[in-house]
PDB file of N, CA and C in Angstrom:
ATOM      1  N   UNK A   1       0.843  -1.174   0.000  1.00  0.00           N
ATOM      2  CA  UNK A   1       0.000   0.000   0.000  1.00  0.00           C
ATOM      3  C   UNK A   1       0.890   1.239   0.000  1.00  0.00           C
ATOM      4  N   UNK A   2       0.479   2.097  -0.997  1.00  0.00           N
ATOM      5  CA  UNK A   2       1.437   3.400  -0.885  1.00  0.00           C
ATOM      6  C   UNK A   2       0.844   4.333  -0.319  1.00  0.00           C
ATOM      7  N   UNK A   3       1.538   4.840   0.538  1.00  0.00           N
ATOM      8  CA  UNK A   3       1.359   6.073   0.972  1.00  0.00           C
ATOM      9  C   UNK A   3       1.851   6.966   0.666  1.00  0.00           C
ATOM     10  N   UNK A   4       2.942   7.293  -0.131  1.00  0.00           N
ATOM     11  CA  UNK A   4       3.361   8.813  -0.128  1.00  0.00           C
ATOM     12  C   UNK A   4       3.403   7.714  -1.808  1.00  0.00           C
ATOM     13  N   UNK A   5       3.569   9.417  -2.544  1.00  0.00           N
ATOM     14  CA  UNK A   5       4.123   8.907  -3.890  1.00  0.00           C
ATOM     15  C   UNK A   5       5.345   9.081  -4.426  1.00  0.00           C
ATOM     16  N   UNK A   6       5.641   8.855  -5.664  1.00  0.00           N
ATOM     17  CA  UNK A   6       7.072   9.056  -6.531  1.00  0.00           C
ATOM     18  C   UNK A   6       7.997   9.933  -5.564  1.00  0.00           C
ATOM     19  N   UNK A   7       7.532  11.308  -6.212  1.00  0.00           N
ATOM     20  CA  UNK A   7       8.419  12.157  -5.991  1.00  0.00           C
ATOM     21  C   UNK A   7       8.369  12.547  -4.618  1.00  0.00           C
ATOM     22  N   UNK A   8       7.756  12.494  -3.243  1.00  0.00           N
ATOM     23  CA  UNK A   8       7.441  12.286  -2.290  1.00  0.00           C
ATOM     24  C   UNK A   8       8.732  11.362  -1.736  1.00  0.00           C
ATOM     25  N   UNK A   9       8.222  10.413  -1.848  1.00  0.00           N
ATOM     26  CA  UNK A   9       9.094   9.087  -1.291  1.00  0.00           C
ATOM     27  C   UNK A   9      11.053   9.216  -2.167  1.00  0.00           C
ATOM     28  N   UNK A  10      11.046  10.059  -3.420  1.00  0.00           N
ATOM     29  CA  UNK A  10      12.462  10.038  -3.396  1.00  0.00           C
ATOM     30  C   UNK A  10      13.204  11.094  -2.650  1.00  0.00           C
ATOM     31  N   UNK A  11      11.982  12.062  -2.434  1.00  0.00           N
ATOM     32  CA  UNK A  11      12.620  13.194  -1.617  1.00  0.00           C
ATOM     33  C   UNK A  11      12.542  12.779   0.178  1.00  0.00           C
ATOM     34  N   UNK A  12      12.068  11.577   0.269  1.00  0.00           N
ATOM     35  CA  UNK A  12      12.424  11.348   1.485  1.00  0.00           C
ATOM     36  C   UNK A  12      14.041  10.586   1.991  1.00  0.00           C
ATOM     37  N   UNK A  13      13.535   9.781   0.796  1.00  0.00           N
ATOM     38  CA  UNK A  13      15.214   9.125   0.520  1.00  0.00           C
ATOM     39  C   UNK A  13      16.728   9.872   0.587  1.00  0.00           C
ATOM     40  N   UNK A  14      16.293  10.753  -0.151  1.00  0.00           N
ATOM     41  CA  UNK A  14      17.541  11.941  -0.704  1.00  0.00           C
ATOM     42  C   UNK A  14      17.807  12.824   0.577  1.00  0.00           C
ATOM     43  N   UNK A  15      16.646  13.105   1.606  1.00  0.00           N
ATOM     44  CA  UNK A  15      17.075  13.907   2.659  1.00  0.00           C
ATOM     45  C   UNK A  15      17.349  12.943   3.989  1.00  0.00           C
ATOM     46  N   UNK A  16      17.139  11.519   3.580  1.00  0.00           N
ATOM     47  CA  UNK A  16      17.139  10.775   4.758  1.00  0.00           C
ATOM     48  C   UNK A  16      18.687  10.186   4.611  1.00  0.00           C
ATOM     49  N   UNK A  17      19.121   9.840   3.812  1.00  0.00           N
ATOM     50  CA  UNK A  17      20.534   9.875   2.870  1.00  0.00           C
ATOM     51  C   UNK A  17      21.189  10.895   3.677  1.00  0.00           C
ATOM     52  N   UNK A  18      20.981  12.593   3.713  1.00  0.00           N
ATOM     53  CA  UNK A  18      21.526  13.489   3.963  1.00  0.00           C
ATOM     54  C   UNK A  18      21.784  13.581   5.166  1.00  0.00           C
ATOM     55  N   UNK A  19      20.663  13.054   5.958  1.00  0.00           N
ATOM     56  CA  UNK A  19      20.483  13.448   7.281  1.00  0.00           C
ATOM     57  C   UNK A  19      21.633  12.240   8.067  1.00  0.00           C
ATOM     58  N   UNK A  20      21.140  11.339   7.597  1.00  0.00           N
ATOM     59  CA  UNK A  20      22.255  10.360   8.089  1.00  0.00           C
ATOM     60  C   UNK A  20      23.862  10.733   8.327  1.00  0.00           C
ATOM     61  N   UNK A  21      24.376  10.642   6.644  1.00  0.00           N
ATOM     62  CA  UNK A  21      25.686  11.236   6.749  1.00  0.00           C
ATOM     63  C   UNK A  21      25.737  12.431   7.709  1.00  0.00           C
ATOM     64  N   UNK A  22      25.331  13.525   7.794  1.00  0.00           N
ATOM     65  CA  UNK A  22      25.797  15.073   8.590  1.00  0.00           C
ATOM     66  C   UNK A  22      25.524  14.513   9.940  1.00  0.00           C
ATOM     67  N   UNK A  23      24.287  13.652  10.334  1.00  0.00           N
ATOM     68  CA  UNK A  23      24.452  13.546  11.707  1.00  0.00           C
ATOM     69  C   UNK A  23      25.713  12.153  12.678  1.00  0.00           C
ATOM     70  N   UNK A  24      25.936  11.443  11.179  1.00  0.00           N
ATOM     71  CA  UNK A  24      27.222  10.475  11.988  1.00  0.00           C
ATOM     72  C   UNK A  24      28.239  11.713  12.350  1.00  0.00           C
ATOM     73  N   UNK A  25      28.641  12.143  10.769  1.00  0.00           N
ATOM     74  CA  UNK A  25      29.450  12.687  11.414  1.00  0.00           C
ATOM     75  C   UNK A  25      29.593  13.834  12.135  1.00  0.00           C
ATOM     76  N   UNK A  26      28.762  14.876  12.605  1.00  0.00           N
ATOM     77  CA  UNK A  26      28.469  15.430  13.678  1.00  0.00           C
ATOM     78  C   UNK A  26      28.542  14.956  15.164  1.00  0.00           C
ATOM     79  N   UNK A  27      28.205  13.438  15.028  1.00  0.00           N
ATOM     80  CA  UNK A  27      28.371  12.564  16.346  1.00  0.00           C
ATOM     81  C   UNK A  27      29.957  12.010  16.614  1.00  0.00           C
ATOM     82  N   UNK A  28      30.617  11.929  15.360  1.00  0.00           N
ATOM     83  CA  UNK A  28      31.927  11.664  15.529  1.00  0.00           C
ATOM     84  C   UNK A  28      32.571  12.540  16.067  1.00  0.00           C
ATOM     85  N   UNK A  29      32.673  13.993  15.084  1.00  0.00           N
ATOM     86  CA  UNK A  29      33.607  15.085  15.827  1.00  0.00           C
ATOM     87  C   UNK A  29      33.056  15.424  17.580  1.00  0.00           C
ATOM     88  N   UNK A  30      31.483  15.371  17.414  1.00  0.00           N
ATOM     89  CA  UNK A  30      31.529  15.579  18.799  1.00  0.00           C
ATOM     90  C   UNK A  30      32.255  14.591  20.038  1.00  0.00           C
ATOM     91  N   UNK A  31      31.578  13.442  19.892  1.00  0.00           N
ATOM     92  CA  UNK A  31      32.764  12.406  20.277  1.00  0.00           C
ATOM     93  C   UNK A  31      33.862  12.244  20.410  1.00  0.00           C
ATOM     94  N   UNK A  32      34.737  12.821  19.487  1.00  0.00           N
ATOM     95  CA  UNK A  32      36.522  13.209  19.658  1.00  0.00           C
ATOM     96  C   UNK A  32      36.657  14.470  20.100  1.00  0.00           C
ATOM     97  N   UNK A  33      35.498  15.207  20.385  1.00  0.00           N
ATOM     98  CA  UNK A  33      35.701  16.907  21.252  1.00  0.00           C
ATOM     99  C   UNK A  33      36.645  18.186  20.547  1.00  0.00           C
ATOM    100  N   UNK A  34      35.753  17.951  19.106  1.00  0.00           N
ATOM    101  CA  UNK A  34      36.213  18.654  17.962  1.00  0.00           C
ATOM    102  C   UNK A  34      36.297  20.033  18.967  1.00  0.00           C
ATOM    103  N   UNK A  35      36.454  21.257  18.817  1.00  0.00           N
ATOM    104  CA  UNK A  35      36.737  22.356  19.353  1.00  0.00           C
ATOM    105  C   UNK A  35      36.014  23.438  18.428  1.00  0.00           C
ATOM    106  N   UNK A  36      35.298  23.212  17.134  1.00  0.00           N
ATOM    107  CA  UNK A  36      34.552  23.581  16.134  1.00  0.00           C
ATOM    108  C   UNK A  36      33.266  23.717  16.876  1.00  0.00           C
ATOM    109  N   UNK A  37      32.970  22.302  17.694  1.00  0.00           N
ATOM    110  CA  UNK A  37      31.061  22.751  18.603  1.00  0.00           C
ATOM    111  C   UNK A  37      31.575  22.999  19.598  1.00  0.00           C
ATOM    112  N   UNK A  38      32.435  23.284  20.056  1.00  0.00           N
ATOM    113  CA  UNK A  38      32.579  23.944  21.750  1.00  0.00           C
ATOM    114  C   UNK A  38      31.419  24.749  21.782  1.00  0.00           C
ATOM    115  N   UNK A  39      30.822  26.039  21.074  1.00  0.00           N
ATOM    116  CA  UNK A  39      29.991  26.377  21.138  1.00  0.00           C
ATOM    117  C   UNK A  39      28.579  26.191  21.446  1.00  0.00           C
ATOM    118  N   UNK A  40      28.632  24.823  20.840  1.00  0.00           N
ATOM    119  CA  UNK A  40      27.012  24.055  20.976  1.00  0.00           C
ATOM    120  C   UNK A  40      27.112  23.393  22.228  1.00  0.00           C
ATOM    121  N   UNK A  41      27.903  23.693  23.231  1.00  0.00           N
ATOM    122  CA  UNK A  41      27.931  22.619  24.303  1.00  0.00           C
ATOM    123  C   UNK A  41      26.494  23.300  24.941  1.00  0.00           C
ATOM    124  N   UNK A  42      26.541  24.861  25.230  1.00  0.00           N
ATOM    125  CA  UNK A  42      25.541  25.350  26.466  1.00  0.00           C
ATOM    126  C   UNK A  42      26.256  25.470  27.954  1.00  0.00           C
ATOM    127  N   UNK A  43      27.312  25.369  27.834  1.00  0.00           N
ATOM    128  CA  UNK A  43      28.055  25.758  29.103  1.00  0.00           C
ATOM    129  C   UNK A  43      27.688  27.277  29.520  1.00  0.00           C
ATOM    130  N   UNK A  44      27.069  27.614  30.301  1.00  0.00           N
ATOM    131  CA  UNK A  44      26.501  28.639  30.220  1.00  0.00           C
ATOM    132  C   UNK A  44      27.690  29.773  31.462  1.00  0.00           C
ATOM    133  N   UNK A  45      27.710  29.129  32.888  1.00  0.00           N
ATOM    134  CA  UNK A  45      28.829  30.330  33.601  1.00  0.00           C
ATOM    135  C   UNK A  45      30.051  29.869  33.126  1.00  0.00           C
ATOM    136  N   UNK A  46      30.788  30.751  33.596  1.00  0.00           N
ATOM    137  CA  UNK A  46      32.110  30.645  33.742  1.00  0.00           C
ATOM    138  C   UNK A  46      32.625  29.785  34.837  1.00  0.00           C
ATOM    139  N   UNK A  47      33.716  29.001  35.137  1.00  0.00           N
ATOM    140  CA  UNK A  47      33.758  28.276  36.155  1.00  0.00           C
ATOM    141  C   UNK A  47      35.299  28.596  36.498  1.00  0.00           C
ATOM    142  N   UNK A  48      35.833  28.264  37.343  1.00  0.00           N
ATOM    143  CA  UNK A  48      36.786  28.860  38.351  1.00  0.00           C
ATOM    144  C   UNK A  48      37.506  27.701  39.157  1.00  0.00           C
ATOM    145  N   UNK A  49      37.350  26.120  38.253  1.00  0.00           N
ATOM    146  CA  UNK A  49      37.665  25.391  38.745  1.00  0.00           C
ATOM    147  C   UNK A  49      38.076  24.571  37.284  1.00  0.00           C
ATOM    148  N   UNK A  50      38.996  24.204  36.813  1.00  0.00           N
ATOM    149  CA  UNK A  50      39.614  23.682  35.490  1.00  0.00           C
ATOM    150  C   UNK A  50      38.672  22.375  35.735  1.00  0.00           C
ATOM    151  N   UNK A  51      39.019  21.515  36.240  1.00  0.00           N
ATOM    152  CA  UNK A  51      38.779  20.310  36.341  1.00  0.00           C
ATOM    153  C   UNK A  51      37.255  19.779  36.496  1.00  0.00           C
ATOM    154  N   UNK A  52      36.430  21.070  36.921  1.00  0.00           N
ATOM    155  CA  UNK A  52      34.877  20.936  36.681  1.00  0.00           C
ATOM    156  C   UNK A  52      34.475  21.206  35.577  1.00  0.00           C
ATOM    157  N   UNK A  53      35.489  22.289  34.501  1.00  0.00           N
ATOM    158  CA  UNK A  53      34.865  22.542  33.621  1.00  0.00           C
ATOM    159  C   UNK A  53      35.173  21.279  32.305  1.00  0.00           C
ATOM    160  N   UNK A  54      36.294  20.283  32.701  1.00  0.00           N
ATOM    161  CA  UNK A  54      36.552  19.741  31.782  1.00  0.00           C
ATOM    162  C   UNK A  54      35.162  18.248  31.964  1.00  0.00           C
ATOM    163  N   UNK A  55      35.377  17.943  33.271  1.00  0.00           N
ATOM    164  CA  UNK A  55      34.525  16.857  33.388  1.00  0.00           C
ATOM    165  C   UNK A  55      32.944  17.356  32.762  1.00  0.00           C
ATOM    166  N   UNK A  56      32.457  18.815  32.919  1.00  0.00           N
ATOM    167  CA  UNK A  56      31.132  19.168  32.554  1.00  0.00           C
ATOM    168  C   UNK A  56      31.135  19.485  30.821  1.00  0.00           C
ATOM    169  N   UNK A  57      32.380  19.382  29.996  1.00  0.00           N
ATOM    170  CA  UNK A  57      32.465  19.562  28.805  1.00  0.00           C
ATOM    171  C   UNK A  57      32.513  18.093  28.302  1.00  0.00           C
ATOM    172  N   UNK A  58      33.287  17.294  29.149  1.00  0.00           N
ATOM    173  CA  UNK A  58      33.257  15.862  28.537  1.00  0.00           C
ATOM    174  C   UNK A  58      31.897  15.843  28.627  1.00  0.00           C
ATOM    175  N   UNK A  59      30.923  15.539  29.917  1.00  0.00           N
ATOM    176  CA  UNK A  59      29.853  15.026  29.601  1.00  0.00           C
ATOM    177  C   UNK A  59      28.792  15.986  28.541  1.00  0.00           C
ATOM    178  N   UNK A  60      28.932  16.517  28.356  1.00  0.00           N
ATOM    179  CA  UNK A  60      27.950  17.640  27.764  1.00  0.00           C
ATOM    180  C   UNK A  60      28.642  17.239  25.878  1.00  0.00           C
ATOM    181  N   UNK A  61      29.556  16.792  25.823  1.00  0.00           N
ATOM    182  CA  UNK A  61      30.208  16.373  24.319  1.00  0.00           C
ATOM    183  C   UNK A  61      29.836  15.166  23.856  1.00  0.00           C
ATOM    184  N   UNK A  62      29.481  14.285  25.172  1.00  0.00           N
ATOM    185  CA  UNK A  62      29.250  12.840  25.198  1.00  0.00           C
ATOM    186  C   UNK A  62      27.498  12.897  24.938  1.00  0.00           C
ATOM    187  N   UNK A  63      26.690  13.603  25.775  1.00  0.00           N
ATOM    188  CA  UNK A  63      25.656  13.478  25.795  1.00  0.00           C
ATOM    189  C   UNK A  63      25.313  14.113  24.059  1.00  0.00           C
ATOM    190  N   UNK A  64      25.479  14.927  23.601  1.00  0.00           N
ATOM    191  CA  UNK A  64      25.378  15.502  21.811  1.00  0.00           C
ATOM    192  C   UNK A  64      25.474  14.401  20.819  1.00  0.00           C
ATOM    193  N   UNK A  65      26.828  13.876  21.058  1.00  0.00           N
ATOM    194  CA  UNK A  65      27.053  12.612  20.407  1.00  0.00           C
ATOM    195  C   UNK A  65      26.353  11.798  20.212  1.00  0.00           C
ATOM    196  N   UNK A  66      25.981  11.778  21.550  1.00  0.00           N
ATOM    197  CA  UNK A  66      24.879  10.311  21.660  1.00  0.00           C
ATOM    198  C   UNK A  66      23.590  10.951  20.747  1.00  0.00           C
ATOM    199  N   UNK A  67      22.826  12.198  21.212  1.00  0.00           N
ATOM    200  CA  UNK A  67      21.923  12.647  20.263  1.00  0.00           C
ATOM    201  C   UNK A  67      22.209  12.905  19.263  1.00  0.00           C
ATOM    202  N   UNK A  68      23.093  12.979  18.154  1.00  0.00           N
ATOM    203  CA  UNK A  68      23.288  12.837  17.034  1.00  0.00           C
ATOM    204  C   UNK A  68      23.387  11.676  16.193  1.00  0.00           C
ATOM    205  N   UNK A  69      23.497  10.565  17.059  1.00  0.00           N
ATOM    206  CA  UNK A  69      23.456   9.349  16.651  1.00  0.00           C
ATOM    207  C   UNK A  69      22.411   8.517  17.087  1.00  0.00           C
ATOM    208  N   UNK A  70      21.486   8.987  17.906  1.00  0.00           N
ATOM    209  CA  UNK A  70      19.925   8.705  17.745  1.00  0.00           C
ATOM    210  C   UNK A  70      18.953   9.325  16.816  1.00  0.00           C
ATOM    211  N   UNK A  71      19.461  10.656  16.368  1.00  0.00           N
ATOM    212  CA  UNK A  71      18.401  11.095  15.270  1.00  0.00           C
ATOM    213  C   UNK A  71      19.225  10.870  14.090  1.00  0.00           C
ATOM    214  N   UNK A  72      20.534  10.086  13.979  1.00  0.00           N
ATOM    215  CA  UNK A  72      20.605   9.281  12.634  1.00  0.00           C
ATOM    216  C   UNK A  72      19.653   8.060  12.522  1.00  0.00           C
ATOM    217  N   UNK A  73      20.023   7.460  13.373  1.00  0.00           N
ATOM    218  CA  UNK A  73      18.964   6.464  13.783  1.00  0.00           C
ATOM    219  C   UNK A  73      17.437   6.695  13.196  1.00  0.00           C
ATOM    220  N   UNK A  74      17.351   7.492  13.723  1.00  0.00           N
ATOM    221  CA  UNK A  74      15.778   7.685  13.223  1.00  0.00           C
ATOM    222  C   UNK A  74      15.589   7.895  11.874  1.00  0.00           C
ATOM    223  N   UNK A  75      16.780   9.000  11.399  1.00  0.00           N
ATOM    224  CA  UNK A  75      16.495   9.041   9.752  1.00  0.00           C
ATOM    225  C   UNK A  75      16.814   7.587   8.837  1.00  0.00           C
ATOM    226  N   UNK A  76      17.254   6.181   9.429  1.00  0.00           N
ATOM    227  CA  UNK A  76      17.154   5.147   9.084  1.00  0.00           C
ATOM    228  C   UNK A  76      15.638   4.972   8.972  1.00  0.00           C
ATOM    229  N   UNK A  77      15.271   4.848   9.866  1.00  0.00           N
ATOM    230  CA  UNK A  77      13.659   4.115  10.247  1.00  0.00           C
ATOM    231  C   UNK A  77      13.288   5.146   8.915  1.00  0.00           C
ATOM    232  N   UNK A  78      13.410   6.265   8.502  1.00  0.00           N
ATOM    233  CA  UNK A  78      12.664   6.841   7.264  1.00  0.00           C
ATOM    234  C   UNK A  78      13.069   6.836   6.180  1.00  0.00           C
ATOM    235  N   UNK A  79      14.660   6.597   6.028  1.00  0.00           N
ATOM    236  CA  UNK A  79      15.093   5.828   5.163  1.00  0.00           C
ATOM    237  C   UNK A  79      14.434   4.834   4.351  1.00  0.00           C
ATOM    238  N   UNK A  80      14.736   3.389   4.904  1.00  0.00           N
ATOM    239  CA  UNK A  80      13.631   2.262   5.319  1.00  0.00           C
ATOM    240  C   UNK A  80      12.160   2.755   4.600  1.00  0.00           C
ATOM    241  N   UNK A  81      11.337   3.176   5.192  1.00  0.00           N
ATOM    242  CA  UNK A  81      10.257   3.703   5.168  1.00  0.00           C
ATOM    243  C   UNK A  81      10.296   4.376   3.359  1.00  0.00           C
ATOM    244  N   UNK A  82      10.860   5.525   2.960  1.00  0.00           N
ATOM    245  CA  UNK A  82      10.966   5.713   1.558  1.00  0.00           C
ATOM    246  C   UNK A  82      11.346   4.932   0.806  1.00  0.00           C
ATOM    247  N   UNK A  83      12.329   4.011   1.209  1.00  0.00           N
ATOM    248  CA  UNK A  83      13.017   3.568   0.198  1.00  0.00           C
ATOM    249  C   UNK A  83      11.683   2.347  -0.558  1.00  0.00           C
ATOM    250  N   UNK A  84      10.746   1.706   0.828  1.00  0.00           N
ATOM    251  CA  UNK A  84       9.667   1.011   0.707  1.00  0.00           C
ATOM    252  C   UNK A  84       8.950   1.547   0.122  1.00  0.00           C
ATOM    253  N   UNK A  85       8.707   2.894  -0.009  1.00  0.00           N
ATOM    254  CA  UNK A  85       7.607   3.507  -0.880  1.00  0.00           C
ATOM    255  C   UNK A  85       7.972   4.031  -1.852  1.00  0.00           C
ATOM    256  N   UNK A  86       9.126   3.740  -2.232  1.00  0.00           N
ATOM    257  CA  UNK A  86       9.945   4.680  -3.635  1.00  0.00           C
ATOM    258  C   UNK A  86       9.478   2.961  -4.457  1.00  0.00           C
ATOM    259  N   UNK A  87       9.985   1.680  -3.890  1.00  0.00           N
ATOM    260  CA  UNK A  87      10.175   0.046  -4.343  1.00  0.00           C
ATOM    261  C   UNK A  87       8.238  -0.074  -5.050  1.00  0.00           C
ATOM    262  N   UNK A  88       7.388   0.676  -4.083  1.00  0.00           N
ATOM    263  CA  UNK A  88       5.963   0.279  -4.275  1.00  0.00           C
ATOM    264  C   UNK A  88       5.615   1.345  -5.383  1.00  0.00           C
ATOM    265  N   UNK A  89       5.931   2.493  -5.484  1.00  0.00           N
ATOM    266  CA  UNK A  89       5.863   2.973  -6.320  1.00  0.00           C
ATOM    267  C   UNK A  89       6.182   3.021  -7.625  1.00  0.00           C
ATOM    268  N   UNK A  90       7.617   2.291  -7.441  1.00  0.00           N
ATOM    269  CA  UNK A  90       7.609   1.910  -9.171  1.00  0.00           C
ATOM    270  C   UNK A  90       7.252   0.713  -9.599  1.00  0.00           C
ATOM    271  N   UNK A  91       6.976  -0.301  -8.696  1.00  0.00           N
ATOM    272  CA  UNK A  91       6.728  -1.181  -8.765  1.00  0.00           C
ATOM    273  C   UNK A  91       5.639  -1.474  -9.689  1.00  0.00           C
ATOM    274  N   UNK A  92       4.237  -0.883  -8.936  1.00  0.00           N
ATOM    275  CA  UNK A  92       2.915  -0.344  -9.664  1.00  0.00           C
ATOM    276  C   UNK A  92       2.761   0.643 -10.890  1.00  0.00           C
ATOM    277  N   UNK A  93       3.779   1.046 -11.465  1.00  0.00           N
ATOM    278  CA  UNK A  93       3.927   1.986 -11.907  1.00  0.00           C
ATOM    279  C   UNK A  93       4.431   1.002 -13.706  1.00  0.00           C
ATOM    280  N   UNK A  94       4.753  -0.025 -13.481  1.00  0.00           N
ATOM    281  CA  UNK A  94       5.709  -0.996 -14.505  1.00  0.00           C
ATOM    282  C   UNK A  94       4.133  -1.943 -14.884  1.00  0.00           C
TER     283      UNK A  94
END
């Protein structure tokens, strides 16, 4: 049964494709504590203690990572999902 059509379902493909790649590797550099998202951490004061700020940057680098590699994850499951409705679509279409 199709639900989305043709051009629908390849444009899900093509951005689910996209989304994948930028968010591995977004999860990688964050993971190796690229210095490029230092910014995106949200460290918000200043701290006055080295060793709190490193342990609160590790975890705050670790925790991104991990969410970048759950909403790759997810753009699988829609992956999956288009690629099934791109297969039904031409399928019916022949």
């Amino acid at each position: 049964m199709a639900l989305c059509g043709p051009k629908l379902s390849l444009f899900g493909l093509i951005v689910s494709v996209w989304g994948i790649i930028q968010l591995s590797l977004m999860g990688m550099f964050f993971y190796t504590h690229s210095v490029a998202f230092a910014e995106d951490l949200g460290l918000e004061h200043p701290y006055d203690d080295y060793e709190k700020f490193q342990t609160d940057a590790d975890a705050k680098f670790l925790q991104n990572a991990l969410n970048c590699w759950i909403a790759a994850c997810i753009y699988v499951v829609t992956l999956c999902f288009s690629v099934h409705q791109f297969w039904l679509n031409n399928r019916t279409s022949v």
